[in-house]
C-alpha atoms as a PDB file:
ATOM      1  CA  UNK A   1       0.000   0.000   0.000  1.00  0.00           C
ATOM      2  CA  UNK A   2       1.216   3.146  -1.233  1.00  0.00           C
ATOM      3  CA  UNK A   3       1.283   6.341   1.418  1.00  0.00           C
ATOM      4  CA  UNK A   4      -0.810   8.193  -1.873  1.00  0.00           C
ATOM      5  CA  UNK A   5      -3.527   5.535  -1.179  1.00  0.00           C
ATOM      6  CA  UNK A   6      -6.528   6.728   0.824  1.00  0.00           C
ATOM      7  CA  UNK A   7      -7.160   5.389   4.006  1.00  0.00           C
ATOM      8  CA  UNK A   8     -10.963   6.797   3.646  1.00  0.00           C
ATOM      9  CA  UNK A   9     -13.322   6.364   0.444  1.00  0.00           C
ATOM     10  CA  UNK A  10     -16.379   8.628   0.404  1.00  0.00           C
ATOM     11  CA  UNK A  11     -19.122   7.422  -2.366  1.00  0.00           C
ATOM     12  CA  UNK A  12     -22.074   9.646  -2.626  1.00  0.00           C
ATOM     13  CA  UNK A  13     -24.780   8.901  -5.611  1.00  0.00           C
ATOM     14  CA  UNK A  14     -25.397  12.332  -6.952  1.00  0.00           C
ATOM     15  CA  UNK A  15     -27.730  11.994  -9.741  1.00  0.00           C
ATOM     16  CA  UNK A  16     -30.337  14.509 -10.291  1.00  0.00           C
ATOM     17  CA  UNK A  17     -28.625  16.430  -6.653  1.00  0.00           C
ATOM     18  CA  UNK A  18     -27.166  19.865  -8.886  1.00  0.00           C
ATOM     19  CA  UNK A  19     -29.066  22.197  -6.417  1.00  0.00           C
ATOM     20  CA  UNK A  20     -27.532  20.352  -3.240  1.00  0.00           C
ATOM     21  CA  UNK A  21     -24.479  19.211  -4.651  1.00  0.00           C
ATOM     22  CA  UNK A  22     -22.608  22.478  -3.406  1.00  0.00           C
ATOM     23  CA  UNK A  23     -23.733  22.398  -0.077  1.00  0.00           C
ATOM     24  CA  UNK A  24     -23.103  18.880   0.528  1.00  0.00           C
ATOM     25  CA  UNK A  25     -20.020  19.594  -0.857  1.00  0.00           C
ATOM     26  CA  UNK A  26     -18.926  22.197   1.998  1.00  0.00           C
ATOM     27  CA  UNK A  27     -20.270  20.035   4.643  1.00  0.00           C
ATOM     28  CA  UNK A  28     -17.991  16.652   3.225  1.00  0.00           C
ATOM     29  CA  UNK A  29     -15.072  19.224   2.402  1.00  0.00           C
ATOM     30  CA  UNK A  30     -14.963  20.542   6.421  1.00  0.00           C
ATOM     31  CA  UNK A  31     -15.520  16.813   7.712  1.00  0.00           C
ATOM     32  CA  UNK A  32     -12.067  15.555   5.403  1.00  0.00           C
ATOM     33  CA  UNK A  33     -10.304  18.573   6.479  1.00  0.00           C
ATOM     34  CA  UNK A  34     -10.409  16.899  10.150  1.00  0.00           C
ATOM     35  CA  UNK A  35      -9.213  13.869   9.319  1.00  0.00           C
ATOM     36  CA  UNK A  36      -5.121  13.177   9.324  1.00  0.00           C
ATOM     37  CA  UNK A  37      -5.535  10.624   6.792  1.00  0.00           C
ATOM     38  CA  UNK A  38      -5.551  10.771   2.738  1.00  0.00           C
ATOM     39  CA  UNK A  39      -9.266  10.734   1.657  1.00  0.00           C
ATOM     40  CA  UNK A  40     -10.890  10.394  -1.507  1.00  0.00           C
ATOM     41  CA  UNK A  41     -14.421  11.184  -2.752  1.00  0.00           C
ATOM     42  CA  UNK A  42     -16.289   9.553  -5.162  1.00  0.00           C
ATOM     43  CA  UNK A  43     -19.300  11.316  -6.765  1.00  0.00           C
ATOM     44  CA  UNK A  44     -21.283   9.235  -8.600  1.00  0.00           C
END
């Protein structure tokens, strides 16, 4: 395992979300900025 990997995976479905997608965004975005670990997020 590679230190690049992410230790988290975040998978949100998104489809048909464009009017919440930016707030959801901000809320995720403060919540990865906590963690000490690499994170990735998957919007699908």
């Amino acid at each position: 395992v590679s230190q690049n990997d992410p230790k988290y995976s975040i998978v949100a479905p998104v489809f048909n979300e464009e009017e919440t997608l930016p707030e959801f965004y901000r809320r995720i975005f403060a919540v990865v900025q906590e963690l000490d670990s690499a994170t990735e997020l998957l919007l699908i």
